[in-house]
Each structure stands twice: as C-alpha cells, then as structure tokens.
C-alpha atoms as a PDB file:
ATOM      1  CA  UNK A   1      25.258  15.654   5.454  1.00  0.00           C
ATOM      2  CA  UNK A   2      27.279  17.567   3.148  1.00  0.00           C
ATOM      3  CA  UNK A   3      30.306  16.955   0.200  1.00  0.00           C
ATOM      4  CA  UNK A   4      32.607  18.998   2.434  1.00  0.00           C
ATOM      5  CA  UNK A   5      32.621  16.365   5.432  1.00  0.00           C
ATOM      6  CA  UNK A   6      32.193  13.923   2.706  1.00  0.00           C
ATOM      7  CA  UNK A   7      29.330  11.849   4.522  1.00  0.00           C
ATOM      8  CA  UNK A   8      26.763  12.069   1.342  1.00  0.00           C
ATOM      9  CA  UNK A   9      25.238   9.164   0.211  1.00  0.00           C
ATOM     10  CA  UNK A  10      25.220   8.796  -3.431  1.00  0.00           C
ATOM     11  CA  UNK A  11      22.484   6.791  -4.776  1.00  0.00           C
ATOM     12  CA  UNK A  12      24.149   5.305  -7.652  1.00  0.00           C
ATOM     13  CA  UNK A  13      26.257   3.678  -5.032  1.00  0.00           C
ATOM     14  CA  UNK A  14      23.118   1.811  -3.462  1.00  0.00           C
ATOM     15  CA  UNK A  15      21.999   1.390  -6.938  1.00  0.00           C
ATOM     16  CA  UNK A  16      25.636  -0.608  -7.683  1.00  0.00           C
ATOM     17  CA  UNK A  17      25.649  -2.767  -4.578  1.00  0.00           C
ATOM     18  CA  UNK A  18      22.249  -3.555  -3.976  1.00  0.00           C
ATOM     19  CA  UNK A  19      20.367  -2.585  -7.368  1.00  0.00           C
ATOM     20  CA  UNK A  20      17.897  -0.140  -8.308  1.00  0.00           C
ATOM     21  CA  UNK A  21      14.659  -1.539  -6.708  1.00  0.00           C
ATOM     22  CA  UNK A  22      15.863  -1.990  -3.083  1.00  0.00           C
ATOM     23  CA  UNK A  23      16.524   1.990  -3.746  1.00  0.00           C
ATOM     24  CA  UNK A  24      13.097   2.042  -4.444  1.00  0.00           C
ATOM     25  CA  UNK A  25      11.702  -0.044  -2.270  1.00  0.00           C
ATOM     26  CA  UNK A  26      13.580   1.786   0.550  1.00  0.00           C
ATOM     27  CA  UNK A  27      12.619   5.247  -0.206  1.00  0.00           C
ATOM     28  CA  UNK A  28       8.851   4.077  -0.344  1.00  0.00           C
ATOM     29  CA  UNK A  29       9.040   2.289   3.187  1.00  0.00           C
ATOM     30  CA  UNK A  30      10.448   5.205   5.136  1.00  0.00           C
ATOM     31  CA  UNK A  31       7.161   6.591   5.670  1.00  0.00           C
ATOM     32  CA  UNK A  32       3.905   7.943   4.306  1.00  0.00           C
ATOM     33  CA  UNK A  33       5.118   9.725   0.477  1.00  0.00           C
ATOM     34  CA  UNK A  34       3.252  13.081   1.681  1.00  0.00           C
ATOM     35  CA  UNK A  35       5.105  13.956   4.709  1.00  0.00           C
ATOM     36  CA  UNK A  36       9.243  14.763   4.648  1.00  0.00           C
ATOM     37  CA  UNK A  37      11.261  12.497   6.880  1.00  0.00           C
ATOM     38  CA  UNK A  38      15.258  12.042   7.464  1.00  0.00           C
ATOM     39  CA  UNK A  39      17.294  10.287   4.481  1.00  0.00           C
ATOM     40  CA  UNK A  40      18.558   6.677   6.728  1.00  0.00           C
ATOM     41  CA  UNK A  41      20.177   4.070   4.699  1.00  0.00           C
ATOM     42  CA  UNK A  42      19.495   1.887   8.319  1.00  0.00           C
ATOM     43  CA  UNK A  43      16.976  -0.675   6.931  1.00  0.00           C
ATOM     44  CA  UNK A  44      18.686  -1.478   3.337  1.00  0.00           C
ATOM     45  CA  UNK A  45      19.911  -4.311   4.333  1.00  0.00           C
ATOM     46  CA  UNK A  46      16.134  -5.610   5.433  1.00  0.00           C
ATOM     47  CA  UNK A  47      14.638  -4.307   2.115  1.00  0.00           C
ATOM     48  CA  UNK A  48      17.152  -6.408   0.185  1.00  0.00           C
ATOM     49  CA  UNK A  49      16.569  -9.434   2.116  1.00  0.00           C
ATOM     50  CA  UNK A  50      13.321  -9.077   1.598  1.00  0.00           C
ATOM     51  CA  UNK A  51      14.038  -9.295  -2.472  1.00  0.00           C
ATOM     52  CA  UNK A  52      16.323 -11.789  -2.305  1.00  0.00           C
ATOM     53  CA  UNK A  53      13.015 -14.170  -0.246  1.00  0.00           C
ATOM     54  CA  UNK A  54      11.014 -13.348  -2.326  1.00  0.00           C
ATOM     55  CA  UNK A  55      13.264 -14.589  -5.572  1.00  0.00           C
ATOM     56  CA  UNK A  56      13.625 -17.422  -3.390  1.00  0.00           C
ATOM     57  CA  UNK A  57       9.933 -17.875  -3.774  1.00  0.00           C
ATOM     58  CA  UNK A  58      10.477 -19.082  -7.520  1.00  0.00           C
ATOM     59  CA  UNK A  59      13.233 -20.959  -7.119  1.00  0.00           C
ATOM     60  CA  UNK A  60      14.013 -24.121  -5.430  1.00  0.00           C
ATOM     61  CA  UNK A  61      17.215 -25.409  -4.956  1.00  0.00           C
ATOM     62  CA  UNK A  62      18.859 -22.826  -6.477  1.00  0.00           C
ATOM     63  CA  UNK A  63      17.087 -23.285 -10.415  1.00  0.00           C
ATOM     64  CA  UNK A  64      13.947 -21.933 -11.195  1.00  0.00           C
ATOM     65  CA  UNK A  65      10.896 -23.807 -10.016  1.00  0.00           C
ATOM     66  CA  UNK A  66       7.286 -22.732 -10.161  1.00  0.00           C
ATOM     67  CA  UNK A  67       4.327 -25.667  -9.571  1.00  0.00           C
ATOM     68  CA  UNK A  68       0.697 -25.926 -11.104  1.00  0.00           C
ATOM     69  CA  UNK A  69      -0.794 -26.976  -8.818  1.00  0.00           C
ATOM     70  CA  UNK A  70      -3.661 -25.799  -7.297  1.00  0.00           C
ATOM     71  CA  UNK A  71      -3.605 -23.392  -4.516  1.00  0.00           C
ATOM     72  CA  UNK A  72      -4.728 -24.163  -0.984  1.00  0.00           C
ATOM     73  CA  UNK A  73      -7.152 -21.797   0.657  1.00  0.00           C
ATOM     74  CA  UNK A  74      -4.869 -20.604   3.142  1.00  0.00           C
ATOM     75  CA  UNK A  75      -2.357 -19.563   0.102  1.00  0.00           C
ATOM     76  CA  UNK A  76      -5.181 -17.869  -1.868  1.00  0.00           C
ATOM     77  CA  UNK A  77      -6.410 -16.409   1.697  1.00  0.00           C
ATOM     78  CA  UNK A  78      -2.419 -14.326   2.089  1.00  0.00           C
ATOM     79  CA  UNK A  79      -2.654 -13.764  -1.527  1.00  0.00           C
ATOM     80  CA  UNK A  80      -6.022 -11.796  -1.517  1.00  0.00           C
ATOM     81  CA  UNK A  81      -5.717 -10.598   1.990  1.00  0.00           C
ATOM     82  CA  UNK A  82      -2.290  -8.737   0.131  1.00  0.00           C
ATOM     83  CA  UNK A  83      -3.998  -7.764  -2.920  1.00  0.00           C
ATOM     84  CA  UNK A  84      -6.802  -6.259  -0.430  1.00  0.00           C
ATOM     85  CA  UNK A  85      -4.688  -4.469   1.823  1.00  0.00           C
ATOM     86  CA  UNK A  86      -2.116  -3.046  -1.810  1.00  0.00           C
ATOM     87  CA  UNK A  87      -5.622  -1.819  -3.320  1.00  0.00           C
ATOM     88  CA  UNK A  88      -6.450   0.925  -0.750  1.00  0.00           C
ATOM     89  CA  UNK A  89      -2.538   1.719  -0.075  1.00  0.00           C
ATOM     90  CA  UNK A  90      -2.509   3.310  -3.977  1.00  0.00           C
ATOM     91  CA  UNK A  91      -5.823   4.355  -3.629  1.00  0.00           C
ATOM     92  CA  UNK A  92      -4.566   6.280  -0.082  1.00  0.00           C
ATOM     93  CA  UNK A  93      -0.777   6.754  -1.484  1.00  0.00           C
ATOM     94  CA  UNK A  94       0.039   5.028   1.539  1.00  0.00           C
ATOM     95  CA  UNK A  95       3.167   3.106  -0.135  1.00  0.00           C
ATOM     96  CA  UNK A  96       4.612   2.220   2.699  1.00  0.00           C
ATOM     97  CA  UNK A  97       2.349   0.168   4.316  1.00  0.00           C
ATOM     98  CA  UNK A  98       1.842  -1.837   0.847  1.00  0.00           C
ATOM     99  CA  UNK A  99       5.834  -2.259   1.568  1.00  0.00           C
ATOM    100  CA  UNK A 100       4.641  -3.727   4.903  1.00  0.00           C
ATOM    101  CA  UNK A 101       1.983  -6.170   3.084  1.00  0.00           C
ATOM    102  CA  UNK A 102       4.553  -7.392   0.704  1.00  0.00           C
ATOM    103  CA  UNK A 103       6.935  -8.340   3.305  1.00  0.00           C
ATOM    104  CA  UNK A 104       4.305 -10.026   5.607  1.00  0.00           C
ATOM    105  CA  UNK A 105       3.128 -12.144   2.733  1.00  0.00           C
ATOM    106  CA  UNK A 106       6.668 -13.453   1.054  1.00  0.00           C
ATOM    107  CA  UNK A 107       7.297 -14.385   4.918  1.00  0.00           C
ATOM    108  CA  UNK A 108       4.134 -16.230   5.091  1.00  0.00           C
ATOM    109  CA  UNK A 109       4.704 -17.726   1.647  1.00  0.00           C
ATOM    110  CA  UNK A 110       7.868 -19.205   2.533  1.00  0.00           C
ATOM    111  CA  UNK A 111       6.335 -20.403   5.922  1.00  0.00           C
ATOM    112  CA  UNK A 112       3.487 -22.262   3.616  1.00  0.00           C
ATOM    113  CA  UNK A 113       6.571 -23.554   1.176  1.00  0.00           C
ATOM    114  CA  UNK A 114       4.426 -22.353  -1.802  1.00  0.00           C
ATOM    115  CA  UNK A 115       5.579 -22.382  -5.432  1.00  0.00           C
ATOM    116  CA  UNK A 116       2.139 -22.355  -7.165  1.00  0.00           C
ATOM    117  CA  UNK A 117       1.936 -20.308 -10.469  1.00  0.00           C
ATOM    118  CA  UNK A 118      -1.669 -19.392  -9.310  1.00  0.00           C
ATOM    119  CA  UNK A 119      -0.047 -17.484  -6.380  1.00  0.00           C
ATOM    120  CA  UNK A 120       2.999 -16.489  -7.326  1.00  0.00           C
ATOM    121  CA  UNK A 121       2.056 -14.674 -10.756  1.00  0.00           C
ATOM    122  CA  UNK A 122      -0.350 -12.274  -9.234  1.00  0.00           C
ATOM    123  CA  UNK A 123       1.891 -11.604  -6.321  1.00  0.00           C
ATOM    124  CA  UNK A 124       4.755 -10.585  -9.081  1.00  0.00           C
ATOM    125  CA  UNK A 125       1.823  -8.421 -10.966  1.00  0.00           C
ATOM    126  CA  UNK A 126       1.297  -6.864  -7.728  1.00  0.00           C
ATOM    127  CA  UNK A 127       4.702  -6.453  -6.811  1.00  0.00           C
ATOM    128  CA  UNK A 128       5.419  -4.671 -10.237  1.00  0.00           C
ATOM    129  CA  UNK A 129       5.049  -1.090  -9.772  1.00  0.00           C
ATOM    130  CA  UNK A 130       7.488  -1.277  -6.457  1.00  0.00           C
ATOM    131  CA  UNK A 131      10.067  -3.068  -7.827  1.00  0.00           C
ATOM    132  CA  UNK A 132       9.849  -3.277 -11.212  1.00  0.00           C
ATOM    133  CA  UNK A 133      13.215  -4.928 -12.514  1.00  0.00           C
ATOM    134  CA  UNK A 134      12.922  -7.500 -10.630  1.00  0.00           C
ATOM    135  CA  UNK A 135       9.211  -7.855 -10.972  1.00  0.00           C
ATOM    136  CA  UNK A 136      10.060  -7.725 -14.777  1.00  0.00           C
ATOM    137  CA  UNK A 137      12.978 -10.678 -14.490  1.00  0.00           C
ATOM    138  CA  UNK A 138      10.605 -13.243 -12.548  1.00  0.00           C
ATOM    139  CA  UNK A 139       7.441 -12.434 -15.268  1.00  0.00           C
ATOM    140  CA  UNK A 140      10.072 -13.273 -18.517  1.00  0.00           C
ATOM    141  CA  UNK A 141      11.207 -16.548 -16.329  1.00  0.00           C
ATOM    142  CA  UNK A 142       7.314 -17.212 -15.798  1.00  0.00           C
ATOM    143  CA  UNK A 143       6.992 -17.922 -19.676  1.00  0.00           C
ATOM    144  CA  UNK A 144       5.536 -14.314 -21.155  1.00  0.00           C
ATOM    145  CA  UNK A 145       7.490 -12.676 -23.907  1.00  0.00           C
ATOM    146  CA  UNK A 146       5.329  -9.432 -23.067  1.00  0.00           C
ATOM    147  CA  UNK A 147       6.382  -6.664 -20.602  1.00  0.00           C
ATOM    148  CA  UNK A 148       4.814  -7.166 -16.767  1.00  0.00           C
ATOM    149  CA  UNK A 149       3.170  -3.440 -17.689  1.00  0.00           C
ATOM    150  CA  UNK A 150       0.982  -5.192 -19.719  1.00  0.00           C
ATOM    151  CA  UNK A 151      -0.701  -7.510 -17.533  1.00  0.00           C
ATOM    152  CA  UNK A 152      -4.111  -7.032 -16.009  1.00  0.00           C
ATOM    153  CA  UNK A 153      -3.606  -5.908 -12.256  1.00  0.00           C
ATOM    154  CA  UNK A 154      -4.911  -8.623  -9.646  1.00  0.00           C
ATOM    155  CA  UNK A 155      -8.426  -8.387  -8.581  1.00  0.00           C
ATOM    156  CA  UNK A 156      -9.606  -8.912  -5.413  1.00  0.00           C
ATOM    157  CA  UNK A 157     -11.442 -11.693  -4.312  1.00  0.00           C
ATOM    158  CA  UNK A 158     -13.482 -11.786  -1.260  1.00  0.00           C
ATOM    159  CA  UNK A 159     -14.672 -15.061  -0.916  1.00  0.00           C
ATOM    160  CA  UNK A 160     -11.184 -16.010  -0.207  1.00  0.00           C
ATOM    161  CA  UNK A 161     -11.117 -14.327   3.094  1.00  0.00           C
ATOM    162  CA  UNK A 162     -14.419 -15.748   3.999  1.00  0.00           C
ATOM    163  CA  UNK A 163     -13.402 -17.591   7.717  1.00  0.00           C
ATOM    164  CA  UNK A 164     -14.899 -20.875   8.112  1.00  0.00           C
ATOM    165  CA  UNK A 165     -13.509 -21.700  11.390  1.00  0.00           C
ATOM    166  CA  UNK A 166     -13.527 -20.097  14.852  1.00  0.00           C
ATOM    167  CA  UNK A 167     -10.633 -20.528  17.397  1.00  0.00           C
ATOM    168  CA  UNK A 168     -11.771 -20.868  20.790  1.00  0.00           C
ATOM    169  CA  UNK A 169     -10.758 -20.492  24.118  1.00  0.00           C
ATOM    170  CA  UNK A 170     -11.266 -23.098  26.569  1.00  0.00           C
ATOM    171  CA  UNK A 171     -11.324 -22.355  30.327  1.00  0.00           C
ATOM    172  CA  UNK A 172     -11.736 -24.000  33.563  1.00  0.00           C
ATOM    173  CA  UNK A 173     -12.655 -21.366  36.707  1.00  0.00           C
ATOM    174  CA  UNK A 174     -11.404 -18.615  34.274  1.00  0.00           C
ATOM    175  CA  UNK A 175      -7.911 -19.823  33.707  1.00  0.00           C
ATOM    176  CA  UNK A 176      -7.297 -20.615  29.549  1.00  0.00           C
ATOM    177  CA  UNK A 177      -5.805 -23.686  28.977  1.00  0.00           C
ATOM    178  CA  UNK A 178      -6.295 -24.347  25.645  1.00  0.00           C
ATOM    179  CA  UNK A 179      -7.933 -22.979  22.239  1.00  0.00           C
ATOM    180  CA  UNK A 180     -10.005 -25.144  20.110  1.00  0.00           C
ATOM    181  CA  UNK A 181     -11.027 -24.668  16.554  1.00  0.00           C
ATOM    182  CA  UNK A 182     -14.202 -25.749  15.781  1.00  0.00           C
ATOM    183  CA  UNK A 183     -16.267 -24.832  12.181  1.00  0.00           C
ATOM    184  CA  UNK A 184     -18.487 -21.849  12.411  1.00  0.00           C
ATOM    185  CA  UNK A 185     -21.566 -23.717  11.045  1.00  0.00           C
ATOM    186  CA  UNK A 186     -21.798 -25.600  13.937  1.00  0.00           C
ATOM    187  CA  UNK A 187     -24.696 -24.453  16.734  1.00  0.00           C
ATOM    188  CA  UNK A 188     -24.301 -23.632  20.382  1.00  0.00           C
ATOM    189  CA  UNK A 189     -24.907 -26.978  21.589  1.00  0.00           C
ATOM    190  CA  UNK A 190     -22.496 -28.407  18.713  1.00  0.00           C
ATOM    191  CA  UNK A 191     -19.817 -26.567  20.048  1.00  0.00           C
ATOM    192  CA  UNK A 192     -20.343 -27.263  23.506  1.00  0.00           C
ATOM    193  CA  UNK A 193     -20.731 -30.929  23.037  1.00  0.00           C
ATOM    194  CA  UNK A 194     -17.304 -30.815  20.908  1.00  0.00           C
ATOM    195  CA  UNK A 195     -15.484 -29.112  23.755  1.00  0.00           C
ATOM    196  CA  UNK A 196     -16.814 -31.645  26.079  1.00  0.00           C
ATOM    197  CA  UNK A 197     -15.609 -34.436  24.141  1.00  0.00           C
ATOM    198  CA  UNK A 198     -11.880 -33.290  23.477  1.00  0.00           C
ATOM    199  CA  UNK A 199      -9.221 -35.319  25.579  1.00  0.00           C
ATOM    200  CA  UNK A 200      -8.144 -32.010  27.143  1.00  0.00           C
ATOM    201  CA  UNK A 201     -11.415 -31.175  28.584  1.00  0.00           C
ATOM    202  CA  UNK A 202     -11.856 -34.698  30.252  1.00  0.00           C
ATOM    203  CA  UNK A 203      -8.296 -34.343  31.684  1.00  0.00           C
ATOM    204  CA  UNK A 204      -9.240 -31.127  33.160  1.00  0.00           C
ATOM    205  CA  UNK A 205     -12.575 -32.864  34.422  1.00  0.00           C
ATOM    206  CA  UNK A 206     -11.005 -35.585  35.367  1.00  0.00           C
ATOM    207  CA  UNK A 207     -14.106 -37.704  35.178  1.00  0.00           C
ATOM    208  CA  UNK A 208     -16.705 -34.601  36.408  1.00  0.00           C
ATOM    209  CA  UNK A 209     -19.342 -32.946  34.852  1.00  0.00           C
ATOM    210  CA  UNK A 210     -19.032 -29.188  34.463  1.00  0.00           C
ATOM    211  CA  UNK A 211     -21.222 -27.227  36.702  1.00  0.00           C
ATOM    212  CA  UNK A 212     -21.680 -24.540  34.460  1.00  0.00           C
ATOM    213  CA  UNK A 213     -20.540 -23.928  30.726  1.00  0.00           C
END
C-alpha cells in the first residue's frame, strides 16, 4: 500500500461514509491492541451493521421508542452476562473480544424484541467508550442533558446469571431424542418422575415401563 500505486486508504474517507465510530470500532475488532496485524477494511461493512442494530434497538418504527417496563430475567441475564464478559476485556485490554460481546448481545436483544430503559441505558453506558458519538446521541435522546462520560459505569450483577433450570437430554438405548428442561430444585426422583410423565417419553414407551433409567 503506497500513494504511488494510489491504493491507500485514507481514514477520513471511512470517517465520511460510514462515521467516526465504525472507524473505531473496526480498528479495535481486528485483533488483540498489543500485537500488530494487517490494515483490512474487509469487515466495515459488518461493524456498521452492527451500529445501525443496535440504533435500531431504540427505535421502533422508525421514531424513537424506549419502554419502562420491567426487564425479564432472560434480558437482565444478556445484559449482565455483557457487562461481565466487557469488565475483564478492559481489565485484560482485550478490546476486541468486548467488540465480540457487544455484537452477540444487540443480536440477542433484537431476537428478545427488547426496548426496556432498564436494559438499554446500561448497554449504551457500556457501549460508550467504543463508540462514543453514537453512544453520546442515544444517551441525549434517553432524556439526560449531561454528557454519557459522566455516568456511573454498569456494575455487575451476579445473581442475574444464577441458572434455575437444567436442559436435559432424554434417551432411549442411547439414541437422544429429545431435551427436557426441568427446574434445578427438583430431586433425582423429581426429575425422573417428570421425564416419565412427558407425552414424548410414553410415545417412545409406547405403553412399557423402562427397564432401567
């Protein structure tokens, strides 16, 4: 790459078309900060998709729309899982990977349909440092007339990633056929006698008593 074969990539250019913090964003995600590695414009496009989902997060139908409502636990469960995983990225400069985290939970996010305040305030907080213009844009729509650099960094919490369920597989002369999920309070015996009684163990049975569980 060099001005004589005119192949150099200017980044005011990327900055024009696709704005400052997928430039940012991009330059974080090629790899770990510490180590060189080749200049590849290849996965732009991916990083700004990625911003544009998660502005999508805020707004529905096109206007901005945030809920407050209150969060379901598998909502607060990506949320802290992300906050989690961000927390020993910075601690490890491993920016990259929070990159990763980010993009894993707007996807999951959108899968969930969620629009709550409670979750999507934090996640901006979090986002902040990476992309910060866009970070700052979404906090002034959220109602504060202070900067995003002033706001107390998410803490996390690990009650939220407490599982209270257990997914099971269920097989007959060691072939799977199905999972079940049953609560993880419940004993041995509970769990046995819930596998029994599930429709899809008596068609398996069909009408016989295991000889051994």
């Amino acid at each position: 790459m060099s001005k004589s074969m005119y192949n150099v990539v200017y980044p005011d250019d990327i900055c024009w078309f696709y704005g400052a913090d997928t430039l940012s964003i991009l330059v974080l995600f090629l790899g770990p900060i510490e180590q060189a590695k080749p200049w590849n414009t290849s996965g732009i496009t991916g990083v700004h998709g990625f911003l544009k989902r998660l502005w999508k997060l805020f707004h529905q139908s096109g206007s901005f729309s945030v809920s407050e409502e209150a969060a379901t636990a598998e909502e607060l469960k990506v949320l802290h899982k992300t906050i989690k995983k961000v927390d020993e990225d910075i601690a490890n400069f491993s920016f990259n990977t929070s990159v990763s985290s980010f993009m894993i939970a707007v996807n999951e996010l959108t899968a969930l349909q969620c629009s709550k305040r409670s979750i999507l305030e934090p996640l901006v907080v979090l986002i902040s440092p990476y992309a910060p213009h866009i970070a700052e844009e979404l906090w002034n729509k959220l109602g504060h007339s202070e900067s995003i650099a002033t706001a107390d960094f998410p803490v996390f919490e690990p009650v939220y990633l407490v599982e209270s369920t257990k997914t099971y597989p269920i097989s007959f002369n060691g072939k799977m056929r199905f999972t079940k999920e049953v609560s993880l309070d419940l004993d041995k015996a509970a769990i046995e006698k819930a596998v029994l009684e599930d429709e899809r163990t008596q068609h398996h049975l069909g009408g016989r008593s295991p000889k051994k569980v």
